[in-house]
Protein backbone atom coordinates (compact mmCIF):
# COMPACT_ATOMS: atom_id res chain seq x y z
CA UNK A 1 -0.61 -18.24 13.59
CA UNK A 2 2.71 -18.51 15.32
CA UNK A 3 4.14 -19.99 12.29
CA UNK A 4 2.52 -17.68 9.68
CA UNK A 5 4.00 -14.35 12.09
CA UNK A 6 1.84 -12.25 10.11
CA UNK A 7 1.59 -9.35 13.05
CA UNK A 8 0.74 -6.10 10.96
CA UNK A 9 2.11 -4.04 13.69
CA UNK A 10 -0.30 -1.63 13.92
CA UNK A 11 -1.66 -1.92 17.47
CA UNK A 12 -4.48 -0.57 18.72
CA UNK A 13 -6.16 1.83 16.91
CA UNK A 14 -6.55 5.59 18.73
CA UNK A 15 -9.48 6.96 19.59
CA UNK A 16 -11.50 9.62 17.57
CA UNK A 17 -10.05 12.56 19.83
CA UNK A 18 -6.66 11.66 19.75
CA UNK A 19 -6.44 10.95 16.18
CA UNK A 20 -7.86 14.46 15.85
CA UNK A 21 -5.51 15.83 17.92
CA UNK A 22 -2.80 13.94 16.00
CA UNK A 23 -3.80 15.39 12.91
CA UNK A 24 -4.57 18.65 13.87
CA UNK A 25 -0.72 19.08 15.78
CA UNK A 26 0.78 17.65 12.43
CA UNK A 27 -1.72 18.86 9.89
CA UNK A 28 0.33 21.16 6.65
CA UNK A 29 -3.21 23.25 6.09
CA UNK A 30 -1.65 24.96 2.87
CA UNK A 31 -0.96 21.73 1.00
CA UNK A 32 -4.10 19.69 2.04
CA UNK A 33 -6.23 22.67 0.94
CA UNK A 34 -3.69 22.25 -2.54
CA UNK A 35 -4.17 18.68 -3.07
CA UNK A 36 -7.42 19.02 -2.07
CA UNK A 37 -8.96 21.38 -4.28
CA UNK A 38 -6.29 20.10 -7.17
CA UNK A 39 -7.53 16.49 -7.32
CA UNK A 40 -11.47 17.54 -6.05
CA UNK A 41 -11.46 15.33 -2.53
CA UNK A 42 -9.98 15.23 0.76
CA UNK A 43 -5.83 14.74 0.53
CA UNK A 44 -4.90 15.15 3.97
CA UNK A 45 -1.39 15.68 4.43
CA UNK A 46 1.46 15.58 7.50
CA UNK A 47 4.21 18.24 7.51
CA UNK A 48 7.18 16.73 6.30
CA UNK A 49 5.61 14.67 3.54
CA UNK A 50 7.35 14.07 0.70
CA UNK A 51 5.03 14.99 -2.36
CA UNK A 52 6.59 14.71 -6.33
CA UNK A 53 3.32 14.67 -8.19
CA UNK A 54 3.80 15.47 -11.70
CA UNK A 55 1.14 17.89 -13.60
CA UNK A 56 0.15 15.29 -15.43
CA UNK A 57 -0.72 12.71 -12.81
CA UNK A 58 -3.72 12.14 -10.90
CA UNK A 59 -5.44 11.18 -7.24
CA UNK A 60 -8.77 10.12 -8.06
CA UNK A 61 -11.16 10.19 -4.80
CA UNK A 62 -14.56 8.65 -5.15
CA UNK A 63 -17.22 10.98 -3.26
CA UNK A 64 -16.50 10.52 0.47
CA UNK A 65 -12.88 9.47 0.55
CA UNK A 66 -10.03 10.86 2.31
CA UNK A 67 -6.47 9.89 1.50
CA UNK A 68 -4.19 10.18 4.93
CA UNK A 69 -0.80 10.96 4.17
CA UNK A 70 2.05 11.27 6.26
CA UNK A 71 0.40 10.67 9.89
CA UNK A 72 0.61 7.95 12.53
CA UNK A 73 1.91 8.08 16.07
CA UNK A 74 5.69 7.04 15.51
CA UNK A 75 7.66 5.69 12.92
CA UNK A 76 10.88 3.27 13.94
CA UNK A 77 13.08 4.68 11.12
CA UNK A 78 12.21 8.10 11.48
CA UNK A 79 11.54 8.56 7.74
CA UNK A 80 8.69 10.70 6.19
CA UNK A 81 6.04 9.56 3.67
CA UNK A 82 7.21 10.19 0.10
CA UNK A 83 4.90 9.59 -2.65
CA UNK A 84 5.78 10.39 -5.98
CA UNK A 85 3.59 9.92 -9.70
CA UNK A 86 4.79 10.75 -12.90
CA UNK A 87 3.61 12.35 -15.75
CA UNK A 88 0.46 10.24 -16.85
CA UNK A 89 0.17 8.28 -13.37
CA UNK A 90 -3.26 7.41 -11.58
CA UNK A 91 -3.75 7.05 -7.68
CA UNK A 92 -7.25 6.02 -7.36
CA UNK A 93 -8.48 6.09 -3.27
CA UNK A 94 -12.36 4.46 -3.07
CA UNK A 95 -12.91 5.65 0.66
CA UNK A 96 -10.57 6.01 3.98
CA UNK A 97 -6.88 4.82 3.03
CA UNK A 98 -3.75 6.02 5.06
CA UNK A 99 -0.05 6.45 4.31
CA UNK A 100 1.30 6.35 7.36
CA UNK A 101 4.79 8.20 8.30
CA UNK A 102 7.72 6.24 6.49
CA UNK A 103 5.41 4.98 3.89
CA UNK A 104 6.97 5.09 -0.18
CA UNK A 105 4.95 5.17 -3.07
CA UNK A 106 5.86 5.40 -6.68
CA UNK A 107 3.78 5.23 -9.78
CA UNK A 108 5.80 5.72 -12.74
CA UNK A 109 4.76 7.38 -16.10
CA UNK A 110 1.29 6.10 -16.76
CA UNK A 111 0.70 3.83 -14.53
CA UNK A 112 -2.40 3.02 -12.43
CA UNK A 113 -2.31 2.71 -8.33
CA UNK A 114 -5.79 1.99 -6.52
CA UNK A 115 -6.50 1.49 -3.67
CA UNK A 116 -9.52 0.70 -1.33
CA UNK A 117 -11.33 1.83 1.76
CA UNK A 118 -9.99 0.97 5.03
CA UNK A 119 -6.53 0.32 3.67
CA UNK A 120 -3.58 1.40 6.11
CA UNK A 121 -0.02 1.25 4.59
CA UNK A 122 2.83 1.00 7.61
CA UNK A 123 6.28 2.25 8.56
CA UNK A 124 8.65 1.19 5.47
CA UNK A 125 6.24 -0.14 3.28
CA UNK A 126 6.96 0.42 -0.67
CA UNK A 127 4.98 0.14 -3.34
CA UNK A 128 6.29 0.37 -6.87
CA UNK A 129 3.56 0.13 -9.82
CA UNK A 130 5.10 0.31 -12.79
CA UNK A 131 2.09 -0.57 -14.79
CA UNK A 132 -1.40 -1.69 -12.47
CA UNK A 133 -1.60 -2.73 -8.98
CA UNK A 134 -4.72 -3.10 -6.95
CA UNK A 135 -5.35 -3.09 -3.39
CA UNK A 136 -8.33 -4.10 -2.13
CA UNK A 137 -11.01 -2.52 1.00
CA UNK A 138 -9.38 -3.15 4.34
CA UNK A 139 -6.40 -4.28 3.73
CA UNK A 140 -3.60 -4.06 6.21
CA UNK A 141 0.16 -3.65 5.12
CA UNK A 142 2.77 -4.28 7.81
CA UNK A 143 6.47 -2.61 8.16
CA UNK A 144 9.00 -2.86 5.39
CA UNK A 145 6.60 -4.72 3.18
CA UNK A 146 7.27 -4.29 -0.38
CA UNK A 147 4.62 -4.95 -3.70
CA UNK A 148 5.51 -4.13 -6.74
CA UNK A 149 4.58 -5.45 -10.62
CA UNK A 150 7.20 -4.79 -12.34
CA UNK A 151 10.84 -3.20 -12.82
CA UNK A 152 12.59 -1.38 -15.43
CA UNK A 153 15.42 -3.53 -16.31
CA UNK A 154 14.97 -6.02 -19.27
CA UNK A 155 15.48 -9.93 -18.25
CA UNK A 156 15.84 -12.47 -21.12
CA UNK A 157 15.40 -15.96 -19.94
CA UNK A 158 16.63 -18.74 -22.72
CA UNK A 159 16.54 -15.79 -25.21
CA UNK A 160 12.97 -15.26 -24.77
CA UNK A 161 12.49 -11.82 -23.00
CA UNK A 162 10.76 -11.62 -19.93
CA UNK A 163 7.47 -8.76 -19.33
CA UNK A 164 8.72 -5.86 -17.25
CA UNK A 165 5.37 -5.23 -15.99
CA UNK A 166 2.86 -7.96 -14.89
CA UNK A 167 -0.52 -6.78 -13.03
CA UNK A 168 -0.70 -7.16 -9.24
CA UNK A 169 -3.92 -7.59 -7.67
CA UNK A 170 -4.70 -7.75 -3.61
CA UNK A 171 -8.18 -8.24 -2.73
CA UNK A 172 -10.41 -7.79 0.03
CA UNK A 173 -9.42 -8.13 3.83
CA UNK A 174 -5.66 -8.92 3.02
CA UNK A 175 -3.33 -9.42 6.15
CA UNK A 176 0.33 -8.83 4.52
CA UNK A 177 2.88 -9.53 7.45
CA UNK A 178 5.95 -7.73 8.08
CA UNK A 179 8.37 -7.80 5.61
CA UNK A 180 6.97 -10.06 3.36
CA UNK A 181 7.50 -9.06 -0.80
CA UNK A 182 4.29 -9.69 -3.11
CA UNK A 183 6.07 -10.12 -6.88
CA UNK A 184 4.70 -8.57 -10.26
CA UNK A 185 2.21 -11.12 -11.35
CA UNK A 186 0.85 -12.20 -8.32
CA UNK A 187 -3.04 -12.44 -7.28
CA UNK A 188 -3.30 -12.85 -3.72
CA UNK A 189 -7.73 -13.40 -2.78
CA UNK A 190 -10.25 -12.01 -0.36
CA UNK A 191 -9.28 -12.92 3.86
CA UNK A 192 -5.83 -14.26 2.48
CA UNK A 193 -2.87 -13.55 5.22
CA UNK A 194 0.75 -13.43 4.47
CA UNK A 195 3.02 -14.30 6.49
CA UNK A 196 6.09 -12.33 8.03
CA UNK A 197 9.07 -12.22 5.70
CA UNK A 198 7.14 -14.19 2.93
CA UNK A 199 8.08 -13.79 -0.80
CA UNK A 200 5.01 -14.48 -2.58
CA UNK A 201 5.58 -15.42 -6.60
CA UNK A 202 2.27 -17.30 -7.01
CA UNK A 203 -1.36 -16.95 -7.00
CA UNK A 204 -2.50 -17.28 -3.48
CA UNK A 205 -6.17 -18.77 -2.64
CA UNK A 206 -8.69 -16.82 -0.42
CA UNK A 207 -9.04 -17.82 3.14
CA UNK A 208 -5.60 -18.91 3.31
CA UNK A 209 -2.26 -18.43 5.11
CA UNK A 210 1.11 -18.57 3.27
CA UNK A 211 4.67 -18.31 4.16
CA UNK A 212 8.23 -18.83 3.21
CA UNK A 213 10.42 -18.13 0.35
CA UNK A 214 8.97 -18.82 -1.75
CA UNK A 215 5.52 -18.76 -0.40
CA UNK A 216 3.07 -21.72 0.25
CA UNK A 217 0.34 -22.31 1.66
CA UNK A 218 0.90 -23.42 5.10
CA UNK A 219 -3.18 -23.45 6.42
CA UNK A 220 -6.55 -22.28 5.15
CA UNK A 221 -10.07 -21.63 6.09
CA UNK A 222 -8.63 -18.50 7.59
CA UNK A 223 -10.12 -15.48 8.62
CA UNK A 224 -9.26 -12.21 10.59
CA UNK A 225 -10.21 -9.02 11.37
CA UNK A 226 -8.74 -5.59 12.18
């Protein structure tokens, strides 16, 4: 894995008491019981989060989820969690998923954002869904990672203009290393890692590791855990 230098950078994970205790020192209790009763499910949310939802815009929470926002026990830049969806937008959370401190999401007018149970997103990372991304159950995002499908400047390529949104989907027990960039378009499958500092412009197979710039697969038959 030395080459791949996938490290997610989350560490160890804190116990049930001191998570609780993290929580509880940070909780804002006036704007998780807001979100919360707003969008019918647990949005649980840091003081000093950053929160732009438009009226129009959504977090969907199957029964039994709880979307984190804002927590974590550091973050390097100092930064707060900003999330922001406009008019139209979807953020769709199917069990446990945490934004942690630093953490910037945007889903422009319209757009759809899910993602799944067991999903952490780190210091720095960015999402920008301009259209659809998925993110699939236990997925771990490392610091200043960035995925996004799309952007809203108009590319013409031999006079044929290019899409400004193209699907992203992540699926299932996805190790995305520090720094690495996931590009509109891309399908990355189930127990895939990617590497540190990777820009990934292609399809990438399950059960494999890829890095570089572009991206390639560099082993397979891989599988991890968190």
């Amino acid at each position: 894995m030395t080459e791949a230098d996938a490290t997610a950078g989350a560490g160890r994970a804190p116990s049930r008491l001191t998570r609780a205790l993290m929580i509880a020192a940070r909780l804002s209790v006036i704007r998780t019981l807001y979100l919360s009763l707003r969008h019918r499910g647990w949005c649980i949310v840091a003081r000093g989060t950053r929160l732009k939802i438009s009226r129009r815009a959504r977090i969907e929470l199957t029964p039994g989820s709880r979307l984190y926002l804002g927590f974590g026990l550091t973050s390097f830049t100092g930064s707060r969690c900003f999330v922001r969806l406009g008019p139209g937008a979807r953020l769709s959370v199917d069990g446990t998923v945490q934004l942690v401190q630093a953490t910037r999401i945007y889903v422009a007018h319209d757009a759809h954002l899910e993602i799944g149970g067991g999903c952490y997103l780190n210091d720095s990372a960015t999402v920008i869904c301009t259209g659809h991304i998925r993110i699939g159950h236990r997925c771990a995002v490392s610091l200043n990672t960035t995925i996004l499908d799309g952007n809203i400047h108009e590319l013409v390529l031999g006079g044929a203009p290019r899409p400004r949104t193209q699907s992203v989907i992540v699926g299932d027990d996805v190790w995305i290393g520090l720094g690495a960039t996931i590009m509109p378009g891309v399908k990355v499958g189930d127990q895939a890692v990617i590497g540190a500092g990777s820009v990934v412009t292609a399809d990438v197979p399950s059960h494999t590791v890829v890095a570089g710039n572009p991206a390639r697969v560099i082993a397979r038959d891989a599988e991890w855990a968190l």
